[in-house]
N, C-alpha and C. Protein backbone atom coordinates (compact mmCIF):
# COMPACT_ATOMS: atom_id res chain seq x y z
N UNK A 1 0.83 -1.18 0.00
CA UNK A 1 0.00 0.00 0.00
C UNK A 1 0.89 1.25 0.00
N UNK A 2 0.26 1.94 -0.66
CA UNK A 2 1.19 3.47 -0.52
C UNK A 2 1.15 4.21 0.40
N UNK A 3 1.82 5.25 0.69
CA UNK A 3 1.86 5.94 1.81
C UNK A 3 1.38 7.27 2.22
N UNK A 4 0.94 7.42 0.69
CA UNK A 4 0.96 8.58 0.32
C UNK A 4 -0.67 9.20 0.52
N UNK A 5 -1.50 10.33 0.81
CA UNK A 5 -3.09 10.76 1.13
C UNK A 5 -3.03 11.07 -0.40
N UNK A 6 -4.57 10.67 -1.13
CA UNK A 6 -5.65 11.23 -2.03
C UNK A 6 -5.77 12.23 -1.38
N UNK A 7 -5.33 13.08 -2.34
CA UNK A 7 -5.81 14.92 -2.19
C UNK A 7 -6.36 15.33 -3.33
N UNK A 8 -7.02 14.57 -4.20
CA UNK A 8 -7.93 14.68 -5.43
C UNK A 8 -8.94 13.65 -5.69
N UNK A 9 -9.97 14.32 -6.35
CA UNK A 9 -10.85 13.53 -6.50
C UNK A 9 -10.41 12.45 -7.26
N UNK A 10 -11.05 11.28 -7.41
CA UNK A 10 -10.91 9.74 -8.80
C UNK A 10 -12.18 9.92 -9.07
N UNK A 11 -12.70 10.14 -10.56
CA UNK A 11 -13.64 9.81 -11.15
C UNK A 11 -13.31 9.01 -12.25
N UNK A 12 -13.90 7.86 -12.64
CA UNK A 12 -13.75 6.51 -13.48
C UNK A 12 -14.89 6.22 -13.83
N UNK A 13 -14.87 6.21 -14.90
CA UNK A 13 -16.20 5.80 -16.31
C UNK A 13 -15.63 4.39 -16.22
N UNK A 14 -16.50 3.73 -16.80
CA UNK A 14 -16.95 1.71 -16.53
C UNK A 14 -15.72 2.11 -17.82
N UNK A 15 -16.12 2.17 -18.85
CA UNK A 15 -14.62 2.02 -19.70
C UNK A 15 -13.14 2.65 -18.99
N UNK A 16 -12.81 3.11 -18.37
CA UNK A 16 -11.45 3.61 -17.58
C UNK A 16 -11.54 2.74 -16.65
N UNK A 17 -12.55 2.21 -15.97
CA UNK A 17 -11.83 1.03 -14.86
C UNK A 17 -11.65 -0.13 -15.68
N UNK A 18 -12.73 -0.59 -16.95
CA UNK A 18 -12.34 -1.41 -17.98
C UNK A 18 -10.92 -1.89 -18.32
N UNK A 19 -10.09 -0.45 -18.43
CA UNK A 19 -8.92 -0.48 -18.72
C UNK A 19 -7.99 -0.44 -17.37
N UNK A 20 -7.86 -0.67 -16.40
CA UNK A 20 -7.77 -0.75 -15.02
C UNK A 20 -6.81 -1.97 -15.08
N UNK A 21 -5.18 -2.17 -15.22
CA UNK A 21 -4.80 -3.68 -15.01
C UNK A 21 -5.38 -4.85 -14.26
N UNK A 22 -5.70 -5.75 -14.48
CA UNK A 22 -6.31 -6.57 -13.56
C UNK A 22 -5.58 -7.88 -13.03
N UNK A 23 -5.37 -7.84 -11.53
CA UNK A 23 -4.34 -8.74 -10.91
C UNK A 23 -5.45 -10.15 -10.70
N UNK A 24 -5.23 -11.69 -11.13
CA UNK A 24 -5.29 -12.51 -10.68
C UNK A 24 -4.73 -12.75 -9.16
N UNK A 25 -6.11 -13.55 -8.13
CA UNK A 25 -5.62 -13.06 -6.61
C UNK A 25 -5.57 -14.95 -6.60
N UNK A 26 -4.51 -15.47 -7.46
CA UNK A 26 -4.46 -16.93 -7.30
C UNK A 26 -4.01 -17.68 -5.41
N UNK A 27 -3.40 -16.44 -4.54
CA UNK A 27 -3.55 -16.82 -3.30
C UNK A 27 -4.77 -16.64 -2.48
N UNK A 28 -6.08 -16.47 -2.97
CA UNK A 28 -7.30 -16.01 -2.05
C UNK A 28 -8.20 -17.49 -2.98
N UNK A 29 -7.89 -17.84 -4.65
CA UNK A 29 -8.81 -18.59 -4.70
C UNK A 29 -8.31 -18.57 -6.59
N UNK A 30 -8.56 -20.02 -6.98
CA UNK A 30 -8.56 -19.56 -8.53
C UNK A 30 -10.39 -18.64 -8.83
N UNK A 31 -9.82 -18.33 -10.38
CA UNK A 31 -11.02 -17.94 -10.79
C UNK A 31 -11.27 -16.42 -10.06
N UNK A 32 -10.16 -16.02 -8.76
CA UNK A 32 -11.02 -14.57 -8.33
C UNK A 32 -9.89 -13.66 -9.32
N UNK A 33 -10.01 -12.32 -9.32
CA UNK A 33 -9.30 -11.31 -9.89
C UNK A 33 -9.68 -9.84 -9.52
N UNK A 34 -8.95 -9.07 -9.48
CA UNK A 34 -9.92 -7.27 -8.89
C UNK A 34 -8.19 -6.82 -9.76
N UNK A 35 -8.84 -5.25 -9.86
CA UNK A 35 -8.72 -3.85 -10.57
C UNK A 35 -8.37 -3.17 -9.00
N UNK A 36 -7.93 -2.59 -8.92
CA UNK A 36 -7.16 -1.41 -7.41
C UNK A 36 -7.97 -0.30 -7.93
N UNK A 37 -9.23 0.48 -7.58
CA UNK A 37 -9.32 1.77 -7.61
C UNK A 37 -8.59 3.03 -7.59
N UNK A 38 -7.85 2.61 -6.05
CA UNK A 38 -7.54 3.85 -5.17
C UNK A 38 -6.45 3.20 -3.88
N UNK A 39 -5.64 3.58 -3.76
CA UNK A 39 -4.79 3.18 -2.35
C UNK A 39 -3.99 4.06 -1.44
N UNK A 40 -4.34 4.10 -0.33
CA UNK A 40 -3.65 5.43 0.40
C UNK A 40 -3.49 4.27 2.04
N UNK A 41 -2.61 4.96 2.38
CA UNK A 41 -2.25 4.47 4.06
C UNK A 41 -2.74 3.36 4.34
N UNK A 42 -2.60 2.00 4.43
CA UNK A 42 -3.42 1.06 4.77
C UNK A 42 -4.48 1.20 4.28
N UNK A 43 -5.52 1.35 2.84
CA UNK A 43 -6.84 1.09 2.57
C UNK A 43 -6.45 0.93 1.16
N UNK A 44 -7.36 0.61 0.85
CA UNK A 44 -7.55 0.33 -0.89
C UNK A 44 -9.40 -0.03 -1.40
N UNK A 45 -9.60 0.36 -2.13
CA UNK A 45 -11.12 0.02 -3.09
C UNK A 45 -10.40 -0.56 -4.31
N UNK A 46 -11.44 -1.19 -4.14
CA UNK A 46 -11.50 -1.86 -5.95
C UNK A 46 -12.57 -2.62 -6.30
N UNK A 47 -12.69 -3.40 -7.43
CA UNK A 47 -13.24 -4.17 -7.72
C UNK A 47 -12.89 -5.22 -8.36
N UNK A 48 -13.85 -6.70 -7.17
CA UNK A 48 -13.23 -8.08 -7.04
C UNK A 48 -14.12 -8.84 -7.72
N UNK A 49 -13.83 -9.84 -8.94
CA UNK A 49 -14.63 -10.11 -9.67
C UNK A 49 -14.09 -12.35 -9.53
N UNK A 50 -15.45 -12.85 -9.21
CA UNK A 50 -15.02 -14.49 -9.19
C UNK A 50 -16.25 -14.64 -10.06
N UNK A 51 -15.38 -15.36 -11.21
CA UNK A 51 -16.23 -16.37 -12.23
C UNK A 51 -17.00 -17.20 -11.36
N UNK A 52 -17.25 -18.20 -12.66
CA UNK A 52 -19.11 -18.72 -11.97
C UNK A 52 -18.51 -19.79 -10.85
N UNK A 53 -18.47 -20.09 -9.77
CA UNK A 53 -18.35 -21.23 -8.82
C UNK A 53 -16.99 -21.04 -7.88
N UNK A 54 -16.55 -19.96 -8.79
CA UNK A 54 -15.27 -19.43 -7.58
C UNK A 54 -15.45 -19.32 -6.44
N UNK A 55 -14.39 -19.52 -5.54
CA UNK A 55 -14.32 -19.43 -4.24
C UNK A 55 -13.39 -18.81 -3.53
N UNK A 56 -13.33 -17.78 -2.41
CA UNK A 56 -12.62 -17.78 -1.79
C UNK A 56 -12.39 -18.62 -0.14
N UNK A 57 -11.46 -19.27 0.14
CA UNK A 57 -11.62 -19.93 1.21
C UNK A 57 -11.65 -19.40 2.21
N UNK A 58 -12.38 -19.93 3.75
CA UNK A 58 -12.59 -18.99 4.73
C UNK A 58 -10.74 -18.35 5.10
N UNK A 59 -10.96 -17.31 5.38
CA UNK A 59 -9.69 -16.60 6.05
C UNK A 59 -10.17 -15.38 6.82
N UNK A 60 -8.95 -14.67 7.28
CA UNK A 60 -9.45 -13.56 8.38
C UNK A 60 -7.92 -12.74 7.58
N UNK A 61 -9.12 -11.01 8.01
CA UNK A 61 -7.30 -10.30 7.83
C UNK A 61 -7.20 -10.00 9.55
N UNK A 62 -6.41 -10.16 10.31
CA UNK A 62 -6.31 -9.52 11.46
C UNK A 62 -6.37 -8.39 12.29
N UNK A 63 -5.65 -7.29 10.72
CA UNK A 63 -5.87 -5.74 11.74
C UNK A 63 -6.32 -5.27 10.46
N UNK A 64 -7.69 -5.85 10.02
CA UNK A 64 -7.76 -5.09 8.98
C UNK A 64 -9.98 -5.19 8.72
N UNK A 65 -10.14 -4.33 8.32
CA UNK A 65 -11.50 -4.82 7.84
C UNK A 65 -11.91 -4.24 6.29
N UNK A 66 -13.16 -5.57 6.15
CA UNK A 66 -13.22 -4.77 4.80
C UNK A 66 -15.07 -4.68 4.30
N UNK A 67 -15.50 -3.90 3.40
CA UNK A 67 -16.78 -3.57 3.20
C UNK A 67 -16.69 -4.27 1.99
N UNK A 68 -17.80 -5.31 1.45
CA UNK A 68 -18.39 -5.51 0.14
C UNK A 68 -19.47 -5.04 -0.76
N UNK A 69 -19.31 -4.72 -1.66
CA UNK A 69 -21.03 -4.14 -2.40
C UNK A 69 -21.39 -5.31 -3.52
N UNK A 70 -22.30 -6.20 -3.76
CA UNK A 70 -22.29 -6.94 -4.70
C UNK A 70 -22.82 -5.81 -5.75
N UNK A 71 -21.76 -5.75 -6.76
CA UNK A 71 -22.34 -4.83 -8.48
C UNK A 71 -23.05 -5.55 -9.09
N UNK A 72 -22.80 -6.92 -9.28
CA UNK A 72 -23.27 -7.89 -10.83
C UNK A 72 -23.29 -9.37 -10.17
N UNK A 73 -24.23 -10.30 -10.52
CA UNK A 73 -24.19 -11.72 -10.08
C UNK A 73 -24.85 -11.63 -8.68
N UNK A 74 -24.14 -13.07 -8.05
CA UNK A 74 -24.33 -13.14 -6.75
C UNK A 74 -23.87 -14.03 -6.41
N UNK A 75 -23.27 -14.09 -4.85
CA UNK A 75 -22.30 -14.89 -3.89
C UNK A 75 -22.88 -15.60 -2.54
N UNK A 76 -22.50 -16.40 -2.36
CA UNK A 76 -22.89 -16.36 -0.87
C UNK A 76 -21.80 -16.29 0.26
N UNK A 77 -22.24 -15.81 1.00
CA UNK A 77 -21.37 -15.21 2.18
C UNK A 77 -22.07 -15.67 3.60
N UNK A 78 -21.31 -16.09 4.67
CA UNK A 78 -22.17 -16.31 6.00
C UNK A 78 -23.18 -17.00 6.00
N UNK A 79 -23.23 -17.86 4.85
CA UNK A 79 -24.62 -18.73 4.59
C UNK A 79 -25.31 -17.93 4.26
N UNK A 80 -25.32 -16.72 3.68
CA UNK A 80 -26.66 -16.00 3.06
C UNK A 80 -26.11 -15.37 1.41
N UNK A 81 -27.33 -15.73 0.60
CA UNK A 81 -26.89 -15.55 -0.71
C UNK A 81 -26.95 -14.03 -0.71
N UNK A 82 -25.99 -13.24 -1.18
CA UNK A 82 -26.41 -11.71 -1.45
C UNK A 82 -26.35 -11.43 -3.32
N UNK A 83 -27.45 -10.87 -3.76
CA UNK A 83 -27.16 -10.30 -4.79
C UNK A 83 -27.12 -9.03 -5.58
N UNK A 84 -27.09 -8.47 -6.67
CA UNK A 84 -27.30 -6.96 -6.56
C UNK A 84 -28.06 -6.00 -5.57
N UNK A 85 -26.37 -5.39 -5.35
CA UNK A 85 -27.13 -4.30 -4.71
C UNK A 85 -26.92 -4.94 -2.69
N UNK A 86 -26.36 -6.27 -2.30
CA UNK A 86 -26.63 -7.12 -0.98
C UNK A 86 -24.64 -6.31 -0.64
N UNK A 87 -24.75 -6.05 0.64
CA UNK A 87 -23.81 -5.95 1.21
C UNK A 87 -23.26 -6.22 2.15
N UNK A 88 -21.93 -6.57 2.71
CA UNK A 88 -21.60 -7.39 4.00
C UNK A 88 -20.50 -6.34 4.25
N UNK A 89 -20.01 -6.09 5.58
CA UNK A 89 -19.07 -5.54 6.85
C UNK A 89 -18.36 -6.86 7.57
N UNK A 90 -17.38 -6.93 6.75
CA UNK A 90 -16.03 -7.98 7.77
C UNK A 90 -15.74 -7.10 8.53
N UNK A 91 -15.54 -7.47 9.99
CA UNK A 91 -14.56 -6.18 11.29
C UNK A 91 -12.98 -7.62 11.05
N UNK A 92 -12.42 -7.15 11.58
CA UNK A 92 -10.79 -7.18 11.53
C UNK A 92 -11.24 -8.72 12.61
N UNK A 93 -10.41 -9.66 11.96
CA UNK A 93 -10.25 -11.04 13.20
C UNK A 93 -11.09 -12.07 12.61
N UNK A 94 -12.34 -11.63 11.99
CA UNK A 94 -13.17 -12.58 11.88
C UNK A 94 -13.07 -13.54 10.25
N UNK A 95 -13.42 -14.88 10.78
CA UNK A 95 -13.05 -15.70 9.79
C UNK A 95 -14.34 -15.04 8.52
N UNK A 96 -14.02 -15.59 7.44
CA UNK A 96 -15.45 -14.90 6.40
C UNK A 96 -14.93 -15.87 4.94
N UNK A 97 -15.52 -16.03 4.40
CA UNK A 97 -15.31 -16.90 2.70
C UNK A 97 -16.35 -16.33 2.02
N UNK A 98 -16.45 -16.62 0.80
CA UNK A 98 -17.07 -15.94 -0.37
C UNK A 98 -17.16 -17.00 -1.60
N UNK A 99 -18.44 -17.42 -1.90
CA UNK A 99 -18.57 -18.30 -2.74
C UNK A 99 -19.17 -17.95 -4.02
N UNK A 100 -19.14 -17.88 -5.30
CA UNK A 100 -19.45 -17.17 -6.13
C UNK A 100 -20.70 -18.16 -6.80
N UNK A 101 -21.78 -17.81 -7.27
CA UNK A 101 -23.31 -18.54 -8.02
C UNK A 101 -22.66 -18.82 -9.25
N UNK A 102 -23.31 -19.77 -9.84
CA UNK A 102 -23.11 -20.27 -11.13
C UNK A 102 -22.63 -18.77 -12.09
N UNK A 103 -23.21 -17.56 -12.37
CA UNK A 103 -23.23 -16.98 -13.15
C UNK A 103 -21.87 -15.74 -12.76
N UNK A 104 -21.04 -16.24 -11.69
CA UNK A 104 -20.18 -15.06 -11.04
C UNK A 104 -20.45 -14.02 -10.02
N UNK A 105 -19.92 -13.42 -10.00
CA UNK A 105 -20.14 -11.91 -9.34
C UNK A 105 -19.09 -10.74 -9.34
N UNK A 106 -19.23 -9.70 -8.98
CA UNK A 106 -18.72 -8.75 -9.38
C UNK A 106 -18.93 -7.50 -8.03
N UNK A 107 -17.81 -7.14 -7.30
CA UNK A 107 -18.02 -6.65 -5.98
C UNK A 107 -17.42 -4.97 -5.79
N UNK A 108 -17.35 -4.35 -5.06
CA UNK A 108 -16.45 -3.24 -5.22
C UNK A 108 -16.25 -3.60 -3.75
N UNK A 109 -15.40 -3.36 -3.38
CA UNK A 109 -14.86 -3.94 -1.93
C UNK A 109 -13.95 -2.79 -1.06
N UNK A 110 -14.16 -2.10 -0.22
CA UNK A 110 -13.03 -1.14 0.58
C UNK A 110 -12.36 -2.07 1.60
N UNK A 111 -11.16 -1.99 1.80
CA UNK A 111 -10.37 -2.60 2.44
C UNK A 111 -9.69 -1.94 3.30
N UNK A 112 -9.58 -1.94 4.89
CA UNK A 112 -8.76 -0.70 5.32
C UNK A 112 -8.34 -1.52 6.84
N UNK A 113 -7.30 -1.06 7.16
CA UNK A 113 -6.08 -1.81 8.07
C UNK A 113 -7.05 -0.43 9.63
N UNK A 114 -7.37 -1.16 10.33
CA UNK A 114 -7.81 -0.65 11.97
C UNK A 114 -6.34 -0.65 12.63
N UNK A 115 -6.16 0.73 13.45
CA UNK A 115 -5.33 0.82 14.72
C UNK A 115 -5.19 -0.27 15.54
C-alpha cells in the first residue's frame, strides 16, 4: 500500500476502470481477480470479480476490515446468498469466505487496516 493521502478527487467511467490492469488473486482462490481503484495508508477500493463457482476460502485479515457491495451476479457469504445491490461488513479477526453462483459476481470492496 502506498503511503501517500488522495488529495484529489478519482472519477472513473466503466470504460477507464475497464482499462484498469487486472491482478489474478491466485492466493485467495482460482477464478477470483480485482482492478485497485484507489490506495492510500493502509486502505484500498476496488473491484473483485469471481467467475461462476469461484471461491474464496474462509480466512481472516487480522488488523484489517473490509466492506463488500455486490455490483453484478451473486455470492454467498455467511450462509446467506447476497445479490445486486446485498452488502456485507467484515470487522478485523473474523473468519469470512465468499462463494461465487453459477453466473459469477462482481463486488467493489473497501479494504482498510484498523489501529
Amino acid at each position: 500500500m502506498t503511503e501517500t493521502m488522495i488529495e484529489y478527487p478519482i472519477v472513473l467511467s466503466l470504460e477507464e476502470i475497464d482499462r484498469l490492469p487486472t491482478t489474478p488473486l491466485h492466493a485467495v482462490g482460482e477464478g477470483v481477480s480485482h482492478r485497485v481503484l484507489w490506495e492510500q495508508e493502509g486502505a484500498v477500493g476496488g473491484i473483485l470479480r469471481l467467475r461462476g463457482g469461484a471461491r474464496i476460502d474462509p480466512h481472516s485479515h487480522e488488523h484489517a476490515a473490509h466492506d463488500t457491495f455486490v455490483i453484478d451476479g451473486s455470492c454467498t457469504t455467511f450462509g446467506r446468498k447476497l445479490g445486486a445491490g446485498g452488502y456485507e461488513h467484515v470487522p478485523a479477526g473474523v473468519d469470512h469466505e465468499l462463494v461465487a453462483a453459477p453466473e459469477g459476481c462482481t463486488l467493489l470492496y473497501v479494504y482498510r487496516r484498523e489501529p
